[in-house]
Protein backbone atom coordinates (compact mmCIF):
# COMPACT_ATOMS: atom_id res chain seq x y z
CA UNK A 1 86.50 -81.83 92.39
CA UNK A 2 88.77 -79.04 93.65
CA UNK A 3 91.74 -79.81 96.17
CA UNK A 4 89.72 -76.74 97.94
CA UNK A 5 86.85 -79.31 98.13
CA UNK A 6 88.43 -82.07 99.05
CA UNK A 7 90.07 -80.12 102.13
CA UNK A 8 86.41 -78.48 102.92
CA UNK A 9 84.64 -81.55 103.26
CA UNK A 10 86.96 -83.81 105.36
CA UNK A 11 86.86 -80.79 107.73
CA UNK A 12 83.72 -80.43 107.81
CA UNK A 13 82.55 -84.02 107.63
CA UNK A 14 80.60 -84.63 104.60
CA UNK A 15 81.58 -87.24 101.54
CA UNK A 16 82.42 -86.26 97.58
CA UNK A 17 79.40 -89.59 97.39
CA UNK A 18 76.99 -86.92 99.87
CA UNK A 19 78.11 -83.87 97.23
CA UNK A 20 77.31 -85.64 94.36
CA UNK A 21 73.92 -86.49 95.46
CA UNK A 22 73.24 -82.73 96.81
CA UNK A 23 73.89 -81.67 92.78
CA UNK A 24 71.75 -84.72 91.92
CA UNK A 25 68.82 -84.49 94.16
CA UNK A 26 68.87 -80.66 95.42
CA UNK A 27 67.33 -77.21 95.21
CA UNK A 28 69.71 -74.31 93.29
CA UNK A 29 69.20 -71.52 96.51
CA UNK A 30 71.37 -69.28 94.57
CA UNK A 31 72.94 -68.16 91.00
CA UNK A 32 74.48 -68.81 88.69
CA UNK A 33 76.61 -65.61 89.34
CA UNK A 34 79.30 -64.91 86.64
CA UNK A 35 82.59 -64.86 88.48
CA UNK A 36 85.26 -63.31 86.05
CA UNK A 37 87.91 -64.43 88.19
CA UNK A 38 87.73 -67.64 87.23
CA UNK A 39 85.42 -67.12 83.95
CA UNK A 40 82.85 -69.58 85.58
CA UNK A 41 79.18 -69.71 86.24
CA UNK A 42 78.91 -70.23 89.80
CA UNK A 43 75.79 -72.05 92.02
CA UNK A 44 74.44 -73.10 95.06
CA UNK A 45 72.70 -76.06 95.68
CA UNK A 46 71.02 -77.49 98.99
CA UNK A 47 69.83 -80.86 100.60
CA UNK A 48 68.90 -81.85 103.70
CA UNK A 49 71.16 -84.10 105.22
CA UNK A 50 72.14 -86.00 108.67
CA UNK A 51 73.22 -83.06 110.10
CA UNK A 52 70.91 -80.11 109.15
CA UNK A 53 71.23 -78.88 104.98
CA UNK A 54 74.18 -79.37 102.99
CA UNK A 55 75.11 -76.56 100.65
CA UNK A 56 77.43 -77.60 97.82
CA UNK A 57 78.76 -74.75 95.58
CA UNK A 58 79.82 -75.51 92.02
CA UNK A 59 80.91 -74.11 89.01
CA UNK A 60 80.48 -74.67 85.28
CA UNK A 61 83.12 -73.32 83.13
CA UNK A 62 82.17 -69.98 80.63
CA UNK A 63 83.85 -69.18 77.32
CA UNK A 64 85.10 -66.34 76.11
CA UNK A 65 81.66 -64.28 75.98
CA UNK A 66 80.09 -65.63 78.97
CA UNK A 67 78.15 -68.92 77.67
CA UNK A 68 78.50 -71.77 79.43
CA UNK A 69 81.51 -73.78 77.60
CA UNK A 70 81.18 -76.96 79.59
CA UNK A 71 78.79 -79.95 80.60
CA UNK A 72 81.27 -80.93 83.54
CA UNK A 73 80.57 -79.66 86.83
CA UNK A 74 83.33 -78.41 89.12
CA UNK A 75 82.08 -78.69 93.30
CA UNK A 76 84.16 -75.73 94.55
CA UNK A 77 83.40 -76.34 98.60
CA UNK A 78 80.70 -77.23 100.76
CA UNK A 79 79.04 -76.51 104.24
CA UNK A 80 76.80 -77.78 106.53
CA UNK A 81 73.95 -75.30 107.97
């Protein structure tokens, strides 16, 4: 969990426990998308939730040729829509 995350979702009033069950329980609405900035495979994932859908967008890490390098999962931010 990014310190970008953890910022994101106290303003915007969801839990890491409410993330973790979007990536659990959710739909992917978009990606992955290679982002070479950060040499990660990037994703979108949505749930409904209290307050309309919540969108968490994570990241699993890529080696050096694009593959996926990584099991973990990285939540990158979040919003509600």
């Amino acid at each position: 969990m990014t310190s970008h995350f953890k910022m994101r979702a106290a303003q915007r009033g969801f839990s890491a426990p409410e993330a973790l069950n979007v990536l659990r329980r959710g739909t992917i609405i978009s990606g992955p998308e290679f982002c070479a900035e950060f040499c990660n495979w990037k994703f979108s994932v949505e749930l409904e939730h209290d307050d309309g859908h919540l969108v968490i967008v994570a990241g699993v890490c890529a080696g050096e040729n694009g593959q996926i390098w990584s099991g973990n999962v990285m939540m990158i931010t979040g919003f509600i829509r």
